[in-house]
C-alpha atoms as a PDB file:
ATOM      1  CA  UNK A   1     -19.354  -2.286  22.168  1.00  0.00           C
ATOM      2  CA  UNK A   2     -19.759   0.754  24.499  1.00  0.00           C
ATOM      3  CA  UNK A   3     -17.752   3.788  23.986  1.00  0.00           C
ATOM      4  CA  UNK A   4     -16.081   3.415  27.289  1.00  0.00           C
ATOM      5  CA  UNK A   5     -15.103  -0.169  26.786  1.00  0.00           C
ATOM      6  CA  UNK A   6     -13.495   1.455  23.395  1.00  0.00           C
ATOM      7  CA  UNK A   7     -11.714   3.849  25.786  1.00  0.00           C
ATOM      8  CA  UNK A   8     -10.367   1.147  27.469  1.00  0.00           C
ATOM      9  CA  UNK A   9      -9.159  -0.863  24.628  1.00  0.00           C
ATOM     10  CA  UNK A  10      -7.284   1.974  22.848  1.00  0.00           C
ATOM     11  CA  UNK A  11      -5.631   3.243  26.448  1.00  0.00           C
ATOM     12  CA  UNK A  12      -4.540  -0.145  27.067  1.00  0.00           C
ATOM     13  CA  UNK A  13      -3.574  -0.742  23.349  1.00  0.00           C
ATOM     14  CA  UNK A  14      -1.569   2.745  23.955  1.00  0.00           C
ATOM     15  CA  UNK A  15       0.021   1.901  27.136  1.00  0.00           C
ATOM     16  CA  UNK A  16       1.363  -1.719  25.333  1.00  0.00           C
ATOM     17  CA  UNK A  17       3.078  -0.048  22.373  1.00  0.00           C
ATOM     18  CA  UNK A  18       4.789   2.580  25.367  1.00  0.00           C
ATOM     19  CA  UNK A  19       6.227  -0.272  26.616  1.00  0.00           C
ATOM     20  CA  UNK A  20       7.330  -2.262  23.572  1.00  0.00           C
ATOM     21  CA  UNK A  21       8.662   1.110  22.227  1.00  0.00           C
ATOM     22  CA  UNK A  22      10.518   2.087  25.184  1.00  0.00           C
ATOM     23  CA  UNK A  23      11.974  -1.471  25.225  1.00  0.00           C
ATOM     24  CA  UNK A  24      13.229  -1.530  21.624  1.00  0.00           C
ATOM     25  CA  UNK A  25      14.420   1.822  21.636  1.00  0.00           C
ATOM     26  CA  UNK A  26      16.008   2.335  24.791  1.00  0.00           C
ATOM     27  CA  UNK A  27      19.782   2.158  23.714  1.00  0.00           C
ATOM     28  CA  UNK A  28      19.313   4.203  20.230  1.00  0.00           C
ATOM     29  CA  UNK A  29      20.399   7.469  20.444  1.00  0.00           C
ATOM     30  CA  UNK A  30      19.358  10.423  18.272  1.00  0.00           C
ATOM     31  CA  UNK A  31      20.191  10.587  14.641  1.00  0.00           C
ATOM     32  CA  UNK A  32      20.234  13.781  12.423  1.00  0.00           C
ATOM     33  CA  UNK A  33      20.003  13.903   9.057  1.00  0.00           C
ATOM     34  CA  UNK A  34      21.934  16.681   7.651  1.00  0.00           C
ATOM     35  CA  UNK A  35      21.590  15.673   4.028  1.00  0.00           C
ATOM     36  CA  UNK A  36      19.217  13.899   1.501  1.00  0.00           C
ATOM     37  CA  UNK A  37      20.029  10.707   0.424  1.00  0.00           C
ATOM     38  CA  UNK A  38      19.340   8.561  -2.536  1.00  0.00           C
ATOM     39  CA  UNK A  39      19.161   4.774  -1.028  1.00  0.00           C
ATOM     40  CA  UNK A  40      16.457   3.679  -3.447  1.00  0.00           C
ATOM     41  CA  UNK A  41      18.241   3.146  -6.782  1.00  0.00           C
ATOM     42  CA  UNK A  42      15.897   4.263  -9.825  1.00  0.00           C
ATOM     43  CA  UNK A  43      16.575   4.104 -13.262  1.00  0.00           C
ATOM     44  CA  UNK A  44      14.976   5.935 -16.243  1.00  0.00           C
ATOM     45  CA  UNK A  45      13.222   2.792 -16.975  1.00  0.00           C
ATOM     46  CA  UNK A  46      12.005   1.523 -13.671  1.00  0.00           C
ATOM     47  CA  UNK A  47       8.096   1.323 -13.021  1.00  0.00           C
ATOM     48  CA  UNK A  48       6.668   2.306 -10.042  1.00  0.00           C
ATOM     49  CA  UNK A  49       3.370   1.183  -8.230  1.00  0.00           C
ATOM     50  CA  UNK A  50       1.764   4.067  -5.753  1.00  0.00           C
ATOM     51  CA  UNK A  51      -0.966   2.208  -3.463  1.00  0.00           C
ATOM     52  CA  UNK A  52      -3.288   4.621  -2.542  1.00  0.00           C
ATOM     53  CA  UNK A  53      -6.300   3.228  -1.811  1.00  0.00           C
ATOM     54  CA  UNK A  54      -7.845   3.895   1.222  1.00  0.00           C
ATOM     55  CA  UNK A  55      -9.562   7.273   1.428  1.00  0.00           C
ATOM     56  CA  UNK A  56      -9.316  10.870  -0.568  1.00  0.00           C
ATOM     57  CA  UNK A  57      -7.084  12.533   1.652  1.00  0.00           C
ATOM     58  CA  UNK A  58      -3.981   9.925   1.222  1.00  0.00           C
ATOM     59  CA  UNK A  59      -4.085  10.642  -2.336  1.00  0.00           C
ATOM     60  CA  UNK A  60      -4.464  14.769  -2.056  1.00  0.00           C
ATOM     61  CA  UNK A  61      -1.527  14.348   0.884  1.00  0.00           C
ATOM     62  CA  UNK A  62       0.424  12.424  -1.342  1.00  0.00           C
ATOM     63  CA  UNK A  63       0.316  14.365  -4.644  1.00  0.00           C
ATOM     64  CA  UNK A  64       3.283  16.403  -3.887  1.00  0.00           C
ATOM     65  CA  UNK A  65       5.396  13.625  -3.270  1.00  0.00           C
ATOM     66  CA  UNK A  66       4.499  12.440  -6.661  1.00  0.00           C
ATOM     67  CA  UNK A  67       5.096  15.627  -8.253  1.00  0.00           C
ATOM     68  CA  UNK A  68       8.635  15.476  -6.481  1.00  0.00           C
ATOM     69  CA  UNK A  69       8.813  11.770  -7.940  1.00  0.00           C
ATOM     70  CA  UNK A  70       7.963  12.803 -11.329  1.00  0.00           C
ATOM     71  CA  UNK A  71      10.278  15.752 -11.602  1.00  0.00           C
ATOM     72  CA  UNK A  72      13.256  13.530 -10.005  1.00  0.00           C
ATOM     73  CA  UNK A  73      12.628  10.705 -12.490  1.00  0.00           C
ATOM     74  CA  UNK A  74      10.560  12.053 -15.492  1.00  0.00           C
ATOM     75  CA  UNK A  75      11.171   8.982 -17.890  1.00  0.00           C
ATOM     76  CA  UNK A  76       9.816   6.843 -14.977  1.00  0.00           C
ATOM     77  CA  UNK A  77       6.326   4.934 -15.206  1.00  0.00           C
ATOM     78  CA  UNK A  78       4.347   5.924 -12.008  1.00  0.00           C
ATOM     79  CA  UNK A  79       1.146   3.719 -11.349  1.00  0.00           C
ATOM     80  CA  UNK A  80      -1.321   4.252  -8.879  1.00  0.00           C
ATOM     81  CA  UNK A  81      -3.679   1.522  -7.792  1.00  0.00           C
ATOM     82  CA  UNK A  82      -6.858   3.243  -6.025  1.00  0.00           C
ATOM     83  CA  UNK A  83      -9.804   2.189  -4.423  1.00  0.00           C
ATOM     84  CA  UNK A  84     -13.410   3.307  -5.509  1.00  0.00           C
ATOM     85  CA  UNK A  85     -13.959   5.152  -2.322  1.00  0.00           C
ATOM     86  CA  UNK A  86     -11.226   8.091  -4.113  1.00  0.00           C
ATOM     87  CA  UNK A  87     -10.415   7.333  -7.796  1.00  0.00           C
ATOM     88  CA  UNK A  88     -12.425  10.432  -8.424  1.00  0.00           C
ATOM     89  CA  UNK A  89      -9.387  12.299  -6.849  1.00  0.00           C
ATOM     90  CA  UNK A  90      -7.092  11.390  -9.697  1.00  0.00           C
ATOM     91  CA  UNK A  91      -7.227  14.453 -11.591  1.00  0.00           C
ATOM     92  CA  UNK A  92      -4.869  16.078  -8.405  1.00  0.00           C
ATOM     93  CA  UNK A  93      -2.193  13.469 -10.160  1.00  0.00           C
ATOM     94  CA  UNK A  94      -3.088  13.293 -12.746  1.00  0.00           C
ATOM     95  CA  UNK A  95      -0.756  16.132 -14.963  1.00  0.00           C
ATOM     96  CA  UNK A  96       2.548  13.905 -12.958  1.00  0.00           C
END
């Protein structure tokens, strides 16, 4: 495919999801979120399955998040399924 056929595609694939999006959220108004909340209920014994496995940078992006995760639930068992494109990125999650 030529790039400006690609053009094409992606403006018209852009100007769809305008118009579904202005459709399904044209009576929601504006919500702010003033606190945390905890709507996922975790135990000490839960397991939980990370899937990371598309490229490096969703596992460097997300290793704060799991930092936050471990320190929140420390008796928690955290897996994380990865592809072979970045399981040499594991050490960044490794010590959580």
């Amino acid at each position: 495919m030529s790039k400006n056929k690609d053009n094409f595609l992606k403006r018209i694939e852009y100007s769809f999801k305008n118009i579904l999006d202005k459709f399904i959220y044209k009576n929601m108004g504006t919500n702010f979120i003033d606190q945390t909340t905890n709507f996922i209920k975790i135990s000490n014994s839960s397991k939980i399955l990370l899937i990371r496995n598309d490229r490096i940078g969703d596992l460097l992006v997300s290793s704060p998040f799991i930092k936050t995760l471990r320190n929140k639930y420390p008796n928690t068992n955290i897996d994380i399924l990865l592809s072979d494109k970045n399981i040499t990125a594991i050490r960044a999650c490794q010590p959580y």
